[in-house]
C-alpha atoms as a PDB file:
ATOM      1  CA  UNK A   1      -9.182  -9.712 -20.507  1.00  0.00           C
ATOM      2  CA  UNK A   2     -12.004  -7.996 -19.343  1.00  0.00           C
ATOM      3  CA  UNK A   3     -12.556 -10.393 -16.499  1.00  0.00           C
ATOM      4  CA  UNK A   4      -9.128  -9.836 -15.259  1.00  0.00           C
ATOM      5  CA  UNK A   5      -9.358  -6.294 -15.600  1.00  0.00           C
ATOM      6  CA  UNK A   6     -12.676  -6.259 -13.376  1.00  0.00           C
ATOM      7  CA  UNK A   7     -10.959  -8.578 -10.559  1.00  0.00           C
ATOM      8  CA  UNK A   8      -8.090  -6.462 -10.477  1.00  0.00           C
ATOM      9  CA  UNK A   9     -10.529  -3.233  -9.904  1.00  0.00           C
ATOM     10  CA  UNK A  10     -12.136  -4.701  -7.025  1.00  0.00           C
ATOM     11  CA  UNK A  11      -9.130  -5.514  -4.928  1.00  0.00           C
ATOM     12  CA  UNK A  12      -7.849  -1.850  -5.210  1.00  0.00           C
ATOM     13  CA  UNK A  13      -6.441  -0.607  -1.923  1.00  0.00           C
ATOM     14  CA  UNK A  14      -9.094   1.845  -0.382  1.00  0.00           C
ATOM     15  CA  UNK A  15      -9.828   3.102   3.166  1.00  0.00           C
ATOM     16  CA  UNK A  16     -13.071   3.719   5.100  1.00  0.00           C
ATOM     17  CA  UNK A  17     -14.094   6.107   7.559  1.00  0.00           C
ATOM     18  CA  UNK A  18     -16.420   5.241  10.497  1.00  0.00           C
ATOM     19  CA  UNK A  19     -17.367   6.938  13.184  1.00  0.00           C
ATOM     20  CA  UNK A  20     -18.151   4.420  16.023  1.00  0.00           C
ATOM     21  CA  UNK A  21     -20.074   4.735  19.239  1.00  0.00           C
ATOM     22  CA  UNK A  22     -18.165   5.416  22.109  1.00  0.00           C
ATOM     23  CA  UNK A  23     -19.031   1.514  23.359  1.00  0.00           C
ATOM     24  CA  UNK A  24     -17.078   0.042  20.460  1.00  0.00           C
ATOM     25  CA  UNK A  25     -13.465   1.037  21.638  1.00  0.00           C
ATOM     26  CA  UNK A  26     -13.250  -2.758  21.388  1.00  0.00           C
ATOM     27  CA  UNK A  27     -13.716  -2.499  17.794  1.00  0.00           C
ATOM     28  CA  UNK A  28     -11.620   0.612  17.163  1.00  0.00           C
ATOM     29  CA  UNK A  29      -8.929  -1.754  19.378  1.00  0.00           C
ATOM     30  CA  UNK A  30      -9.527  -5.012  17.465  1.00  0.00           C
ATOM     31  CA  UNK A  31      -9.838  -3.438  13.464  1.00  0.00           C
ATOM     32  CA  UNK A  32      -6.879  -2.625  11.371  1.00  0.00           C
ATOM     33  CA  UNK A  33      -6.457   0.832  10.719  1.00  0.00           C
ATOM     34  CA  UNK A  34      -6.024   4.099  12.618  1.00  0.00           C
ATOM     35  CA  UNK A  35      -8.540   5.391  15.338  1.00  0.00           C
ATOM     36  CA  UNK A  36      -8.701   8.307  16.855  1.00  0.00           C
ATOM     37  CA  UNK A  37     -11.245   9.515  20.070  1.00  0.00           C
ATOM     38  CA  UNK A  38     -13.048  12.418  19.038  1.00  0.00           C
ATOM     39  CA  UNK A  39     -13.825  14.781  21.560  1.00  0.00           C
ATOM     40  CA  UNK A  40     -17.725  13.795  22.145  1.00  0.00           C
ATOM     41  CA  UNK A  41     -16.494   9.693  23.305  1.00  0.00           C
ATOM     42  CA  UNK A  42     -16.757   8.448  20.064  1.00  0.00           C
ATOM     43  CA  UNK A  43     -14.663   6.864  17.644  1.00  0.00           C
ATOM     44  CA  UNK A  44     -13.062   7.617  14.236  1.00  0.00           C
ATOM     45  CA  UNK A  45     -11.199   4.515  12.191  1.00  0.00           C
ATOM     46  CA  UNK A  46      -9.828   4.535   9.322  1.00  0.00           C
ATOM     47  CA  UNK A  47      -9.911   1.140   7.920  1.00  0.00           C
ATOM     48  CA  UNK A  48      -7.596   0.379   4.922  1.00  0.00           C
ATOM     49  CA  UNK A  49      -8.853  -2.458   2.887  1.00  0.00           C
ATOM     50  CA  UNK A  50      -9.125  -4.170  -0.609  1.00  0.00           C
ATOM     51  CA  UNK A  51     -12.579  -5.999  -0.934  1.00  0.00           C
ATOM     52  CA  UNK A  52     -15.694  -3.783  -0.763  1.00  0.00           C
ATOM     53  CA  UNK A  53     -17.463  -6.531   0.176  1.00  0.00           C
ATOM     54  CA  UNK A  54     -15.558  -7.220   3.330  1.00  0.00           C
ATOM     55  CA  UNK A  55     -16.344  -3.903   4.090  1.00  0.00           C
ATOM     56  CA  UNK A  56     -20.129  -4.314   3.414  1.00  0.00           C
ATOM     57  CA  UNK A  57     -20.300  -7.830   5.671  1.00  0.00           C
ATOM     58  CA  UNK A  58     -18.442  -5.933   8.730  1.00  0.00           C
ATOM     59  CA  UNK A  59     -20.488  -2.818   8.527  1.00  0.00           C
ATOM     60  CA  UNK A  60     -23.802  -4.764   8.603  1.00  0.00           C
ATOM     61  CA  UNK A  61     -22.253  -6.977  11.662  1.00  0.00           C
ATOM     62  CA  UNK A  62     -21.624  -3.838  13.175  1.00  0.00           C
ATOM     63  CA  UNK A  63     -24.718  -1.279  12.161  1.00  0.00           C
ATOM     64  CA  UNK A  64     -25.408  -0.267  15.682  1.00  0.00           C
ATOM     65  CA  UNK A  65     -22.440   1.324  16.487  1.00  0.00           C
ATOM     66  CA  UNK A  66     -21.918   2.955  13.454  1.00  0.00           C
ATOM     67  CA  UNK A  67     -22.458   6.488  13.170  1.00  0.00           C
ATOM     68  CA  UNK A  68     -21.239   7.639  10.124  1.00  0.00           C
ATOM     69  CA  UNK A  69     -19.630   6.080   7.268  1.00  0.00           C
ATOM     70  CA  UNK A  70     -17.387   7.020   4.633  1.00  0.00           C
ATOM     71  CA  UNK A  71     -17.267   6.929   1.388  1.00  0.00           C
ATOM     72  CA  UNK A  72     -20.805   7.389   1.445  1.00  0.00           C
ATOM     73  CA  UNK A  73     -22.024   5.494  -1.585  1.00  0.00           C
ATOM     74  CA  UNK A  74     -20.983   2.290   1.314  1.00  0.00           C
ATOM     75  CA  UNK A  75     -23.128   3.569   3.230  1.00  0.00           C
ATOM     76  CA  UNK A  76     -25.720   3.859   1.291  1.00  0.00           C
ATOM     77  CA  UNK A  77     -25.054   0.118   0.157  1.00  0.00           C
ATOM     78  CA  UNK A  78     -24.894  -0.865   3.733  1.00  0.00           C
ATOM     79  CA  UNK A  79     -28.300   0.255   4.046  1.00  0.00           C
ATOM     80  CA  UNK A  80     -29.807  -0.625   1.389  1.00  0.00           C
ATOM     81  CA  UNK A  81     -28.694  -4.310   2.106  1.00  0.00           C
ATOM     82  CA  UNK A  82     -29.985  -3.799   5.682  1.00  0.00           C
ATOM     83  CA  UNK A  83     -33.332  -3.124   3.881  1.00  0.00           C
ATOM     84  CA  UNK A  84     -33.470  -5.674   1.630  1.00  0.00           C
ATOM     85  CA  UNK A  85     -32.811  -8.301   4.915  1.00  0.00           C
ATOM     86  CA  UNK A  86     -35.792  -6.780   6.563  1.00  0.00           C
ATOM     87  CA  UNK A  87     -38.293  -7.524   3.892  1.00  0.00           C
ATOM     88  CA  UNK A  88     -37.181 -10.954   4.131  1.00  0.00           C
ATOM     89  CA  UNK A  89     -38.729 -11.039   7.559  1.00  0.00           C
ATOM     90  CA  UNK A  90     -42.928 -10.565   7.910  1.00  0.00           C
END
């Protein structure tokens, strides 16, 4: 069933890499995963996970401490969410 077969896809096992501000230690404390303080005060996690979305909702509760994210293409749909929540507002 293709339905199956979708729902299945989306709860793959995946990580995420973020680079966090050096004020979110809290974060890299509180987040499952495996951080690591990079030479410059910030943060790198490594965030296993299985929904996408999860992903998504943290990383736009979180957008100003984030200074790089990886894969990229979540990024990029952080962002563009981010965007689409702005026009909302005149």
């Amino acid at each position: 069933n293709a339905d199956v077969a979708a729902e299945a896809a989306t709860h793959r096992e995946f990580t995420t890499t973020l680079v966090l501000a050096s004020g979110a230690r809290w974060l890299a404390e509180e987040l499952p995963g495996q951080a690591t303080k990079l030479p410059d005060g910030t943060f790198r996690l490594t965030i296993p996970a299985t929904s996408r979305a999860w992903i998504v909702r943290l990383l736009l509760g979180i957008a100003p401490l984030v200074k790089s994210i990886e894969p990229a293409d979540i990024g990029a749909e952080v962002a563009q969410l981010a965007r689409q929540a702005l026009e909302n507002y005149p």
